[in-house]
PDB file of N, CA and C in Angstrom:
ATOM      1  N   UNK A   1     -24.212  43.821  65.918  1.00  0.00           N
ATOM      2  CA  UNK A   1     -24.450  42.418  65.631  1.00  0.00           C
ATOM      3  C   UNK A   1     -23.399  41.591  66.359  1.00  0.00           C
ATOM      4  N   UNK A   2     -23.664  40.413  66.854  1.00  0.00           N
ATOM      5  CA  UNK A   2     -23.104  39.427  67.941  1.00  0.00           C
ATOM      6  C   UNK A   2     -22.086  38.627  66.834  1.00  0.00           C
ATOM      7  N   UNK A   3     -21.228  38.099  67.200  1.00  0.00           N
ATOM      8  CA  UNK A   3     -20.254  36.854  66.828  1.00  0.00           C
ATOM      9  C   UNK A   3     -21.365  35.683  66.957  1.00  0.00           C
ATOM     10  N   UNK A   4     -21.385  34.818  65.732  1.00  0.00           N
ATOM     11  CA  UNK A   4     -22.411  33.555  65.669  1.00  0.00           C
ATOM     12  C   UNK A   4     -20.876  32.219  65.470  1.00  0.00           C
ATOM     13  N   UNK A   5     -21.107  31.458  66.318  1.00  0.00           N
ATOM     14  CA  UNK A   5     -19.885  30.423  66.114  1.00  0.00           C
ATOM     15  C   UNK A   5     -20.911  29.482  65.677  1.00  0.00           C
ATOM     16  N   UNK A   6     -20.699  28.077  65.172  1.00  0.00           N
ATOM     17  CA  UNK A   6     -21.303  26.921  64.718  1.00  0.00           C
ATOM     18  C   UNK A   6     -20.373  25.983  64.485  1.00  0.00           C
ATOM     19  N   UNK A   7     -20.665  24.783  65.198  1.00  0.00           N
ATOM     20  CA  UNK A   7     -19.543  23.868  64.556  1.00  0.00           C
ATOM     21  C   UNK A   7     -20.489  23.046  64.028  1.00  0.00           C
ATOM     22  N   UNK A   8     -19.615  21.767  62.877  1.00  0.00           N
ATOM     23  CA  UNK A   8     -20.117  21.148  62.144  1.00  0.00           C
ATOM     24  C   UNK A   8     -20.951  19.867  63.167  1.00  0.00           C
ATOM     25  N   UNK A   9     -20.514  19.639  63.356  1.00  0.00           N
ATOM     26  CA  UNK A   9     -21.382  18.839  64.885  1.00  0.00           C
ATOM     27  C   UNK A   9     -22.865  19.027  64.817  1.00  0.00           C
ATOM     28  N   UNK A  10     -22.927  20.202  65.176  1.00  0.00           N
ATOM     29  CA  UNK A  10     -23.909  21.091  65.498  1.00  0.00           C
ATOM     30  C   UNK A  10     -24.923  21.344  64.258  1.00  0.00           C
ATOM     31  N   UNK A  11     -24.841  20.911  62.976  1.00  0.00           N
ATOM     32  CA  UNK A  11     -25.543  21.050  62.029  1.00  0.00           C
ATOM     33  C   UNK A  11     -25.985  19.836  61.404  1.00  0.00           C
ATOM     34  N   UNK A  12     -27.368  19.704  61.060  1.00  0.00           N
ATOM     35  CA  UNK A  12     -27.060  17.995  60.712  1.00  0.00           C
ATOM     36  C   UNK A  12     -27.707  17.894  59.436  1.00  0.00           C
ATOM     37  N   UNK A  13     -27.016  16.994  58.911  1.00  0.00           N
ATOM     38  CA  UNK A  13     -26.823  16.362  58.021  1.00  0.00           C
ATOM     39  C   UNK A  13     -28.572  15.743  57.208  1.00  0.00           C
ATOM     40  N   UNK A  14     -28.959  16.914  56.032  1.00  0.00           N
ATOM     41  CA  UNK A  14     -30.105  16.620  55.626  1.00  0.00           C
ATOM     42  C   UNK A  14     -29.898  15.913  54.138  1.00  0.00           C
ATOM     43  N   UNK A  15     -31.392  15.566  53.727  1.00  0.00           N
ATOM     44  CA  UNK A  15     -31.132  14.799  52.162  1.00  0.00           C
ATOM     45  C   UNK A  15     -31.301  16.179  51.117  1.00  0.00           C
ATOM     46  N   UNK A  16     -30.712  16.103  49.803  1.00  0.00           N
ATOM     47  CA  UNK A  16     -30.311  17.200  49.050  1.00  0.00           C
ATOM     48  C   UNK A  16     -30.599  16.677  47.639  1.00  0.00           C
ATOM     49  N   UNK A  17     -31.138  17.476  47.089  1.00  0.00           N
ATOM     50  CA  UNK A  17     -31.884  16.893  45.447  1.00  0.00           C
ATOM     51  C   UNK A  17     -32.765  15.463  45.827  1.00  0.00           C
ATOM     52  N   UNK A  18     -33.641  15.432  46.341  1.00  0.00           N
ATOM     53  CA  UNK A  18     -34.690  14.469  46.319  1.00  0.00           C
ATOM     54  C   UNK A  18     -34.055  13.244  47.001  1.00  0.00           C
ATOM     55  N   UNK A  19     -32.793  13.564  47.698  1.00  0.00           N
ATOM     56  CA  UNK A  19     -32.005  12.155  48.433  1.00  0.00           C
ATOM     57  C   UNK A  19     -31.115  11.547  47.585  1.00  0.00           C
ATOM     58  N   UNK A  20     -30.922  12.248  46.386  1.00  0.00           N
ATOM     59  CA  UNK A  20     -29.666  11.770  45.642  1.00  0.00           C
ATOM     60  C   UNK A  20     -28.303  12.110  46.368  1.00  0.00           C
ATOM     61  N   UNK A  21     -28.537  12.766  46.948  1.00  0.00           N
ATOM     62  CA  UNK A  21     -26.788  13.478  47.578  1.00  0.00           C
ATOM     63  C   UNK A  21     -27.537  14.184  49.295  1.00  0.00           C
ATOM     64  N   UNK A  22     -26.663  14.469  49.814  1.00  0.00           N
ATOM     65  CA  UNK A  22     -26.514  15.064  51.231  1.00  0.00           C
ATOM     66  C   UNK A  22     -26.185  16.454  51.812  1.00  0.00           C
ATOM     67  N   UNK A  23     -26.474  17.340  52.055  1.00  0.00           N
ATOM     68  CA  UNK A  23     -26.001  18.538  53.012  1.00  0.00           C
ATOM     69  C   UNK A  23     -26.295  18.957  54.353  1.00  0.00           C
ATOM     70  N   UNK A  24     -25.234  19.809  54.517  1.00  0.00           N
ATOM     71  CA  UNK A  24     -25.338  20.418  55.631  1.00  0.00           C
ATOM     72  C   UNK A  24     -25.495  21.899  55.833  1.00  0.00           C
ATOM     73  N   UNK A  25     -26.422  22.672  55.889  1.00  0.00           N
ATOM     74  CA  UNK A  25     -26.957  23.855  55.798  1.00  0.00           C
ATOM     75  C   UNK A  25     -26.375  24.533  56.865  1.00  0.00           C
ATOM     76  N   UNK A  26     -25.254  25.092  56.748  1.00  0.00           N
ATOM     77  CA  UNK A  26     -24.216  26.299  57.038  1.00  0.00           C
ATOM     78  C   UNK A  26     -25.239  27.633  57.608  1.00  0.00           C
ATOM     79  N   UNK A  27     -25.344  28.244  56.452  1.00  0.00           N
ATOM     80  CA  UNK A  27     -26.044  29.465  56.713  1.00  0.00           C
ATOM     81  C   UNK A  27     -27.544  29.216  55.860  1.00  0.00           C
ATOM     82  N   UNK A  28     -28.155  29.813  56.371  1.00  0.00           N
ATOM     83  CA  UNK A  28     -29.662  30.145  55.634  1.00  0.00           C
ATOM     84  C   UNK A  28     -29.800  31.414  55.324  1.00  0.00           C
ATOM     85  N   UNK A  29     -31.010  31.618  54.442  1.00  0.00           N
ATOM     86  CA  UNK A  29     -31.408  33.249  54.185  1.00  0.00           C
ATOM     87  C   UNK A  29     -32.037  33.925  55.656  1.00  0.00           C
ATOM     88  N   UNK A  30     -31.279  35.099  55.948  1.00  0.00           N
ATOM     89  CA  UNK A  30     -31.593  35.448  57.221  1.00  0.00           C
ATOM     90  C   UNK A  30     -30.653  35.498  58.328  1.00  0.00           C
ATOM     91  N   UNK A  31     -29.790  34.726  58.282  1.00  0.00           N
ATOM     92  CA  UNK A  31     -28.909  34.086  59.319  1.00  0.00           C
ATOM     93  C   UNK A  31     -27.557  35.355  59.163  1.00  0.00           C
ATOM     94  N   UNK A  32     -27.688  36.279  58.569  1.00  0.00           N
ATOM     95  CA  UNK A  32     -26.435  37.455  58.390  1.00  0.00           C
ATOM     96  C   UNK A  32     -26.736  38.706  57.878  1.00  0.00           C
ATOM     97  N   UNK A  33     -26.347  39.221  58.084  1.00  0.00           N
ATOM     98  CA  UNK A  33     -26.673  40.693  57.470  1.00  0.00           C
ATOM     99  C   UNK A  33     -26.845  41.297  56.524  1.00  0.00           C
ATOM    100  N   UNK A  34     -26.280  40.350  55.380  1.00  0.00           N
ATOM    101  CA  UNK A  34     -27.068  41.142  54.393  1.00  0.00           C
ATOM    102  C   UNK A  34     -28.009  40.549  54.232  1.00  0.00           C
ATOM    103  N   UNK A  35     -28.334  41.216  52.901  1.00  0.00           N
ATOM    104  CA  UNK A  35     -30.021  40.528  52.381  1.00  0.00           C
ATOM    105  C   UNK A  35     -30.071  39.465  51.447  1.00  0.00           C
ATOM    106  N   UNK A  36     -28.152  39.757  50.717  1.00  0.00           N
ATOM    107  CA  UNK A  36     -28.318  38.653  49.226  1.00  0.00           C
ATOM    108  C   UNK A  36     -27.837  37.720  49.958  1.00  0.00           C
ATOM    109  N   UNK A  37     -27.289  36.916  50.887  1.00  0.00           N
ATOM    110  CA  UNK A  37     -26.823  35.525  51.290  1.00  0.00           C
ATOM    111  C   UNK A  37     -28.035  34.839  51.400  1.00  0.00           C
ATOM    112  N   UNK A  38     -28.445  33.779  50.103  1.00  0.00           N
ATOM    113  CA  UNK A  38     -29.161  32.492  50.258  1.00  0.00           C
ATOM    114  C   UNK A  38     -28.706  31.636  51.279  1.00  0.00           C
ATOM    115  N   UNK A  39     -27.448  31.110  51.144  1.00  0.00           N
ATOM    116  CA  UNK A  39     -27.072  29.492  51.378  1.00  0.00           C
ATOM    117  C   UNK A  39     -25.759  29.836  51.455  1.00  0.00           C
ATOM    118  N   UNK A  40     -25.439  28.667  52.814  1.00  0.00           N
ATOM    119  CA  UNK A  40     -23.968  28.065  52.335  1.00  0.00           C
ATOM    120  C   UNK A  40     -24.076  27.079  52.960  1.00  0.00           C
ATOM    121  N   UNK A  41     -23.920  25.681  51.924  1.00  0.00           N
ATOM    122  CA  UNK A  41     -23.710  24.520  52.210  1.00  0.00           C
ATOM    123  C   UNK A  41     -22.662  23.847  51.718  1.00  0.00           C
ATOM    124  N   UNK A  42     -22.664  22.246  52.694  1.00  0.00           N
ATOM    125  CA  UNK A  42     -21.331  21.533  52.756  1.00  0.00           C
ATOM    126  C   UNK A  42     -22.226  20.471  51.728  1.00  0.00           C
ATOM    127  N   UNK A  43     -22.011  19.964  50.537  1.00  0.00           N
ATOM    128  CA  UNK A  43     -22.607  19.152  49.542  1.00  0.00           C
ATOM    129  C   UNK A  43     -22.369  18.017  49.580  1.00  0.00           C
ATOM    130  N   UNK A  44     -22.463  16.668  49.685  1.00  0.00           N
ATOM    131  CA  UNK A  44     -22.079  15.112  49.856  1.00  0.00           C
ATOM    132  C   UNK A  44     -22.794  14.595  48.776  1.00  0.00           C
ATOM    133  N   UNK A  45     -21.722  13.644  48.060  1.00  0.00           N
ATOM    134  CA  UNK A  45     -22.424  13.225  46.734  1.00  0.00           C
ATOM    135  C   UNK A  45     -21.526  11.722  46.433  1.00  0.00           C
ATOM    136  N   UNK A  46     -21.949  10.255  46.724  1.00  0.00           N
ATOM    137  CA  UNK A  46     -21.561   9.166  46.960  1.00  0.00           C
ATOM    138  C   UNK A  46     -21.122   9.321  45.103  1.00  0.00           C
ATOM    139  N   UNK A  47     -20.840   8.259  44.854  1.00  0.00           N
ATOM    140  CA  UNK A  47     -19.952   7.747  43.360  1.00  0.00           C
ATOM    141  C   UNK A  47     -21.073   7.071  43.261  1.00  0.00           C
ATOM    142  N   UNK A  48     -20.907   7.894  41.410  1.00  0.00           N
ATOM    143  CA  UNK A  48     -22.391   7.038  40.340  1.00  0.00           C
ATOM    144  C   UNK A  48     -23.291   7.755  40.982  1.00  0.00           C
ATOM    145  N   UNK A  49     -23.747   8.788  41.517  1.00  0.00           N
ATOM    146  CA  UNK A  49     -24.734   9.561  42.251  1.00  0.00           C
ATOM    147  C   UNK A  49     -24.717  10.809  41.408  1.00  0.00           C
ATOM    148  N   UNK A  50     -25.663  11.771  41.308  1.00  0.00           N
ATOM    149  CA  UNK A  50     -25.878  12.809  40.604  1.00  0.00           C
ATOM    150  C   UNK A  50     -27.118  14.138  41.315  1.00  0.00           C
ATOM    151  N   UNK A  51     -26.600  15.424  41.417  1.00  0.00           N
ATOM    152  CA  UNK A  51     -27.514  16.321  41.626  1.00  0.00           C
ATOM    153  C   UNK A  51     -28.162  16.613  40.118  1.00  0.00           C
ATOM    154  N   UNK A  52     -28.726  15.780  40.213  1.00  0.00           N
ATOM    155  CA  UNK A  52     -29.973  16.703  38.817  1.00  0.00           C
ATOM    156  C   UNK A  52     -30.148  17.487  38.126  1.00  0.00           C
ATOM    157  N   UNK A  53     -30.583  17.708  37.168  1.00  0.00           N
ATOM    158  CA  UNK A  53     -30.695  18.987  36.573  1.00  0.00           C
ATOM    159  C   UNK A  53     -31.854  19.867  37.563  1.00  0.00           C
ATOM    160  N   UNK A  54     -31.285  20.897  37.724  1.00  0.00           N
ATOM    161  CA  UNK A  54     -31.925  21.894  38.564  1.00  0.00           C
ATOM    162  C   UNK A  54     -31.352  23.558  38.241  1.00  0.00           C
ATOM    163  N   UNK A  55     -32.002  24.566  38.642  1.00  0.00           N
ATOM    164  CA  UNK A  55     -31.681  25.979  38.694  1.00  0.00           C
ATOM    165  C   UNK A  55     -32.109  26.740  39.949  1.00  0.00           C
ATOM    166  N   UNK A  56     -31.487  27.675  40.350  1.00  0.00           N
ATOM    167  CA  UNK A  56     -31.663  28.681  41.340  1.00  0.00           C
ATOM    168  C   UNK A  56     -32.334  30.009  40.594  1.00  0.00           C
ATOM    169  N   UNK A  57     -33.367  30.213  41.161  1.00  0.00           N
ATOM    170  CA  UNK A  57     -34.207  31.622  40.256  1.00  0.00           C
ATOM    171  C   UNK A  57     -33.721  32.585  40.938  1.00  0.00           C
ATOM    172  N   UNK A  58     -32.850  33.533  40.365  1.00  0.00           N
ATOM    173  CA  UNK A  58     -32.738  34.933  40.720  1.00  0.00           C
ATOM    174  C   UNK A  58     -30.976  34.856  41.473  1.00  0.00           C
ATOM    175  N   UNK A  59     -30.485  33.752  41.724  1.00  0.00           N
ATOM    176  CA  UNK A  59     -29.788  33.240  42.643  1.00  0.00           C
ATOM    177  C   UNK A  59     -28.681  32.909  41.782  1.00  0.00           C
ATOM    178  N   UNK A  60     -27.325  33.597  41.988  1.00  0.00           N
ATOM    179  CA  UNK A  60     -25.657  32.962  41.464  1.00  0.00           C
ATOM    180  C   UNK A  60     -25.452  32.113  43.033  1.00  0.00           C
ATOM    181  N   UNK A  61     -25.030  30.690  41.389  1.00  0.00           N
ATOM    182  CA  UNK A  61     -24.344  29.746  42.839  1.00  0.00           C
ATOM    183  C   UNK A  61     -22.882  29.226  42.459  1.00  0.00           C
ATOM    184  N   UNK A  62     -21.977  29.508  44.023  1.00  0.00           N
ATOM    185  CA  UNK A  62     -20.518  29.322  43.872  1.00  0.00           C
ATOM    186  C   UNK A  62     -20.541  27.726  44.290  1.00  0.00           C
ATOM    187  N   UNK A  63     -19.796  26.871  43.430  1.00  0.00           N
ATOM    188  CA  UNK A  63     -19.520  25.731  44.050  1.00  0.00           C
ATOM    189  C   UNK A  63     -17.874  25.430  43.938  1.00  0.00           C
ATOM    190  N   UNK A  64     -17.065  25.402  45.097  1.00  0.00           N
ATOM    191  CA  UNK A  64     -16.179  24.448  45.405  1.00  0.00           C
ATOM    192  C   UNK A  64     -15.861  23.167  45.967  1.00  0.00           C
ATOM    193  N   UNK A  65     -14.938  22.765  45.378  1.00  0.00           N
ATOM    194  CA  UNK A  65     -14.829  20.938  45.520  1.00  0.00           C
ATOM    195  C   UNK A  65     -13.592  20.981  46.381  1.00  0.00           C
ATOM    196  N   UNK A  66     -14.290  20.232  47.326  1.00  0.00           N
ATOM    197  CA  UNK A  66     -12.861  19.598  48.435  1.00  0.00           C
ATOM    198  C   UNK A  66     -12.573  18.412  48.270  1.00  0.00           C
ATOM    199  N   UNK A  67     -13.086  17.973  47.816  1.00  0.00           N
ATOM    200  CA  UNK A  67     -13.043  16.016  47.606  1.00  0.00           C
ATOM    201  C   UNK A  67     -13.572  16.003  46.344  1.00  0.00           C
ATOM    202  N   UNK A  68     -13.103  14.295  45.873  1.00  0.00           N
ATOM    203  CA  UNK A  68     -13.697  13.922  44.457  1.00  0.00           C
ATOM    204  C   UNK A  68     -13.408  14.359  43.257  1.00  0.00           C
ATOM    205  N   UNK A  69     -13.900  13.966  42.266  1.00  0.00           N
ATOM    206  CA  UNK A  69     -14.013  13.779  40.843  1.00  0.00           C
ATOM    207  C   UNK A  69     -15.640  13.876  40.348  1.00  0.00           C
ATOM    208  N   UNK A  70     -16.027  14.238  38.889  1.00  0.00           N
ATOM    209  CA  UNK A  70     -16.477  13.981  37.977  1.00  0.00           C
ATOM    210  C   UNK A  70     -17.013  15.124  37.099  1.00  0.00           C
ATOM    211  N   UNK A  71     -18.123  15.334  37.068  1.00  0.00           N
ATOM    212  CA  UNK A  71     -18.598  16.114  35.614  1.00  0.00           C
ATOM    213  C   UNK A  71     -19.877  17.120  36.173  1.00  0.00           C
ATOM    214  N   UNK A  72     -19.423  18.416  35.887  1.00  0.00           N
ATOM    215  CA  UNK A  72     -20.515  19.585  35.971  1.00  0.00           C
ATOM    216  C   UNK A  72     -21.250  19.604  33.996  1.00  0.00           C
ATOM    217  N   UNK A  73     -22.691  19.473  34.281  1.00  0.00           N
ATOM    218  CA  UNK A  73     -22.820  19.914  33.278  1.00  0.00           C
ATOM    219  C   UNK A  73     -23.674  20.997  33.224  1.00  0.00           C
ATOM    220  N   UNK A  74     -23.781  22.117  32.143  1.00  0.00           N
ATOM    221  CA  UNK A  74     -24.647  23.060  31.541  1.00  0.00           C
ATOM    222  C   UNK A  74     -25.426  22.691  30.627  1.00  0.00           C
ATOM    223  N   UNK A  75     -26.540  23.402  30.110  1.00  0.00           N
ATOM    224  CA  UNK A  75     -26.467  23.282  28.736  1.00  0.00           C
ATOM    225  C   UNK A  75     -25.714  23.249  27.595  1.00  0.00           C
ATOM    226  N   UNK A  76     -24.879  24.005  28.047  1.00  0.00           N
ATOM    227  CA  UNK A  76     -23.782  24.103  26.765  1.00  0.00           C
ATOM    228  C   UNK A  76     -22.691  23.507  26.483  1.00  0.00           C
ATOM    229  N   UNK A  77     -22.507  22.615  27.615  1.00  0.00           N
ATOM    230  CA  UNK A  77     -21.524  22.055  27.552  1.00  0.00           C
ATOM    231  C   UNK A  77     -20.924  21.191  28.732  1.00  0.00           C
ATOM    232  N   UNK A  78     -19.919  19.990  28.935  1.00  0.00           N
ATOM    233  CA  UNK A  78     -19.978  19.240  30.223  1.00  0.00           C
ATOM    234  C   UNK A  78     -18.025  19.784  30.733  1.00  0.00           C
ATOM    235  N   UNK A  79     -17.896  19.526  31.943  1.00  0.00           N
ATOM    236  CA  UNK A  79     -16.778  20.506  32.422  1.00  0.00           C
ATOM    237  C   UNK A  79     -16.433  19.374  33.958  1.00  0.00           C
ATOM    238  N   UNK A  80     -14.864  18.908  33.332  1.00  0.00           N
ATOM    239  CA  UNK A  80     -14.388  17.594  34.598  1.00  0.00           C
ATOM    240  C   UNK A  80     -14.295  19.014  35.630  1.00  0.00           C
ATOM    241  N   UNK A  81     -14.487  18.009  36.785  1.00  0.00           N
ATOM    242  CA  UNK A  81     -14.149  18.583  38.042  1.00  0.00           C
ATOM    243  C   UNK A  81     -13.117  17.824  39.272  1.00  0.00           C
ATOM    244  N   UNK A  82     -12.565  19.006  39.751  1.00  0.00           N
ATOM    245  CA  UNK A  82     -11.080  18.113  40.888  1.00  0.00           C
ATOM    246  C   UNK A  82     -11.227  18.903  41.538  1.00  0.00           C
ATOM    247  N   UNK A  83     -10.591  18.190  42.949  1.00  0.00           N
ATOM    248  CA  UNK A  83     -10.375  19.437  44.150  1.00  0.00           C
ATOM    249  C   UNK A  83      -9.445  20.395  43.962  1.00  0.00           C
ATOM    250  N   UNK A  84     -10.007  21.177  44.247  1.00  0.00           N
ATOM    251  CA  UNK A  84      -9.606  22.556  43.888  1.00  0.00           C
ATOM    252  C   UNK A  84     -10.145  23.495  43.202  1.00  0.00           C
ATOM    253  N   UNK A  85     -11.056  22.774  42.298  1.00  0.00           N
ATOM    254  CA  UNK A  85     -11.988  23.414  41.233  1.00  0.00           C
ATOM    255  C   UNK A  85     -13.057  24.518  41.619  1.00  0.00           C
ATOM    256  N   UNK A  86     -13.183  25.732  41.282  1.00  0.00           N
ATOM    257  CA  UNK A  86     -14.739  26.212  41.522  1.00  0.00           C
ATOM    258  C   UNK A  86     -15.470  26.397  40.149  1.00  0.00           C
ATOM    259  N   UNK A  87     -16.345  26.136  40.209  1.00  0.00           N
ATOM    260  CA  UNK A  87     -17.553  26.997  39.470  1.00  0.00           C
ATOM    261  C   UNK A  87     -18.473  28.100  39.618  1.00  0.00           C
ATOM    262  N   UNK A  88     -18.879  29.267  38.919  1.00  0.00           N
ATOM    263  CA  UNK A  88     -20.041  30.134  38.771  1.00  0.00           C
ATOM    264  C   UNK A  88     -21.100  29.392  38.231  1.00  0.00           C
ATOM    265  N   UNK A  89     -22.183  29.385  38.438  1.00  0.00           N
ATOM    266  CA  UNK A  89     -23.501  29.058  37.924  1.00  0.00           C
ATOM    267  C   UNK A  89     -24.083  30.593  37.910  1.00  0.00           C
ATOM    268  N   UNK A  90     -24.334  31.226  36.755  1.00  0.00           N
ATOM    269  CA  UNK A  90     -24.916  32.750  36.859  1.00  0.00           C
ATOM    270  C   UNK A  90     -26.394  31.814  37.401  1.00  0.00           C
ATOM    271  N   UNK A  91     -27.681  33.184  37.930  1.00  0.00           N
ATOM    272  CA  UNK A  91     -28.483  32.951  38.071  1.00  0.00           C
ATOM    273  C   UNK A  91     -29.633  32.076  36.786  1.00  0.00           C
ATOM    274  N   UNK A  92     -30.568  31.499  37.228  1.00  0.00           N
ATOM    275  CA  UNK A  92     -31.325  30.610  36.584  1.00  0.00           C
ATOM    276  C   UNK A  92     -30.379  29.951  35.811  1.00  0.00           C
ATOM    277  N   UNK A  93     -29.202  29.441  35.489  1.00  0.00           N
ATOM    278  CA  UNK A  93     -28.602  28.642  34.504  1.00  0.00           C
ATOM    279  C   UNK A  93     -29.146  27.319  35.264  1.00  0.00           C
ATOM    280  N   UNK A  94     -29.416  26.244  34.537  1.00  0.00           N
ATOM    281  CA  UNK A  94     -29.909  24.797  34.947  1.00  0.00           C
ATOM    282  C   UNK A  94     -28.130  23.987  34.241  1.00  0.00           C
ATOM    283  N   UNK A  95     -28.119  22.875  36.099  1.00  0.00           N
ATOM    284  CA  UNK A  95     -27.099  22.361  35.131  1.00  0.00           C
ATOM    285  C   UNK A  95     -27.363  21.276  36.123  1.00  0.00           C
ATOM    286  N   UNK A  96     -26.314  20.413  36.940  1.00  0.00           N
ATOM    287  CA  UNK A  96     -26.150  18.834  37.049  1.00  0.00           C
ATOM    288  C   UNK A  96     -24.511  18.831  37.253  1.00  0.00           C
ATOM    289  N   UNK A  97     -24.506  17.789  38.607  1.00  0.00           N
ATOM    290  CA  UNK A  97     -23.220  17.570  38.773  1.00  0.00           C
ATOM    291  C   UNK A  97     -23.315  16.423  39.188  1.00  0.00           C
ATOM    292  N   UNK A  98     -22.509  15.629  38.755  1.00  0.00           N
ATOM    293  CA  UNK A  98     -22.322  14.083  38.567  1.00  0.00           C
ATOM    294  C   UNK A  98     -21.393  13.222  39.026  1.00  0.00           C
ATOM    295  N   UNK A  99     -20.873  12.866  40.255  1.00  0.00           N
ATOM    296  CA  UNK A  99     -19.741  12.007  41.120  1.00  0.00           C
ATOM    297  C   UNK A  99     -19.497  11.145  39.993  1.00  0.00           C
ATOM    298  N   UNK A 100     -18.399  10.830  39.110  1.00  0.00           N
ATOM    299  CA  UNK A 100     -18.100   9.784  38.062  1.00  0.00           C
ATOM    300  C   UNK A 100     -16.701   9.027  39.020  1.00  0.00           C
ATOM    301  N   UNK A 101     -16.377   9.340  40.094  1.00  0.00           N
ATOM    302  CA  UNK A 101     -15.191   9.065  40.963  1.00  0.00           C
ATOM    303  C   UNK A 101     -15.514   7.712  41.582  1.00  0.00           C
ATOM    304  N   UNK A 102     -14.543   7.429  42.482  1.00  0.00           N
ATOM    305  CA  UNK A 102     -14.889   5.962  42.997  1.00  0.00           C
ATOM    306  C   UNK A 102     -15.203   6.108  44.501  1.00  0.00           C
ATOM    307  N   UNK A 103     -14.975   7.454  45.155  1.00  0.00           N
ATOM    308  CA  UNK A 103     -15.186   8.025  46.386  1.00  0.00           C
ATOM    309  C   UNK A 103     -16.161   9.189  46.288  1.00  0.00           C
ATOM    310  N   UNK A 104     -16.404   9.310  47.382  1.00  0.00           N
ATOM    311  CA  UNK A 104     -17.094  10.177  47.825  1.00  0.00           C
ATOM    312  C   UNK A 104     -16.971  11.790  47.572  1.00  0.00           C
ATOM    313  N   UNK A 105     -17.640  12.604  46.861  1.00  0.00           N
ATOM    314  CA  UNK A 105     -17.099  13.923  46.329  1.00  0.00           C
ATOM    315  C   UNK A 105     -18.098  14.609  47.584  1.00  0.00           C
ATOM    316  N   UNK A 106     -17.036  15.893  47.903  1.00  0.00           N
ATOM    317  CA  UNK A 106     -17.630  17.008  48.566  1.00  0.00           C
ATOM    318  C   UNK A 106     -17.630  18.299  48.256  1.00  0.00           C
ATOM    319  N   UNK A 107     -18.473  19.376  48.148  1.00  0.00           N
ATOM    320  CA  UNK A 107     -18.402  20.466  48.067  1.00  0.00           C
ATOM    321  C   UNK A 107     -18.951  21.728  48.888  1.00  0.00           C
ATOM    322  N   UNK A 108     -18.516  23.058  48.706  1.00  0.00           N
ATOM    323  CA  UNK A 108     -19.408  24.499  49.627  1.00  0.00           C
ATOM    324  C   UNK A 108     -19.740  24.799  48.336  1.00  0.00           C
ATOM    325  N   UNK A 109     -20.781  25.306  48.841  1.00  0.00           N
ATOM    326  CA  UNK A 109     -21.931  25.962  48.181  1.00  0.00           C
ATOM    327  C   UNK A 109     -22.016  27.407  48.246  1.00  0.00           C
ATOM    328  N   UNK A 110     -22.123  28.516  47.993  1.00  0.00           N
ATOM    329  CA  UNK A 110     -22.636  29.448  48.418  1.00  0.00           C
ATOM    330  C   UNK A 110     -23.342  30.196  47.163  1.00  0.00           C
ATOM    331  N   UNK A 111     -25.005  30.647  47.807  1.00  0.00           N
ATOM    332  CA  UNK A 111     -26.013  30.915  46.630  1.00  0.00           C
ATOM    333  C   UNK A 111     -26.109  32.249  47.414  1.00  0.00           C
ATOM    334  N   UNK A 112     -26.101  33.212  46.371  1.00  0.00           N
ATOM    335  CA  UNK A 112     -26.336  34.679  46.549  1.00  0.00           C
ATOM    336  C   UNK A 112     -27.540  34.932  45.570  1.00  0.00           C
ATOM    337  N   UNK A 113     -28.307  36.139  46.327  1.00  0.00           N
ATOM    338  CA  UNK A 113     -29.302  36.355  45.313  1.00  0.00           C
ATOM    339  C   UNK A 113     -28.935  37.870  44.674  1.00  0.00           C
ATOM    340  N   UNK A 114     -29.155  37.727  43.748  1.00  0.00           N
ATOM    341  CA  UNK A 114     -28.923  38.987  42.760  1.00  0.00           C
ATOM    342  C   UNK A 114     -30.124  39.732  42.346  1.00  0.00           C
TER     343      UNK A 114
END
């Protein structure tokens, strides 16, 4: 297997949860060798903006925050977020993440399928 380089340049910038927020699709399913790499995306989420309640079927998703502030929620419960922060989402858990900041929050993504 070959060395794949990509710069961010080079990837552009699509709408994410119905155009509430922004990404940039890193890797796709397919794009590496194994079989469980879904995704890895760069997440953009303006202030007072929200990814939805949503779930990944079959799929654990890692999210880290490079930028921003505000609120991951679960069902079970709501959880502040800062840079530096990661989260697990086990598979099918439905949750929502919510920019409550006054800037612009960013995050990577990476969805594995299990």
């Amino acid at each position: 297997m070959k060395i794949t380089k990509k710069s961010v340049s080079d990837v552009p910038l699509e709408e994410a949860h119905g155009g509430s927020g922004a990404r940039r699709l890193y890797i796709d399913k397919g794009q590496t060798a194994s079989q469980n790499i879904e995704a890895m995306t760069h997440g953009y989420l303006e202030s007072g903006k929200a990814f939805e309640w949503h779930d990944h079927q079959g799929v654990e998703e890692i999210m880290y925050v490079l930028d921003g502030t505000g609120v991951v929620e679960d069902r079970d419960g709501s959880y502040d977020y800062k840079v530096g922060d990661m989260f697990i989402f086990p598979p099918d858990t439905e949750h929502r993440i919510e920019n409550t900041g006054s800037s612009q929050s960013q995050y990577v993504f990476f969805r594995i399928a299990v």
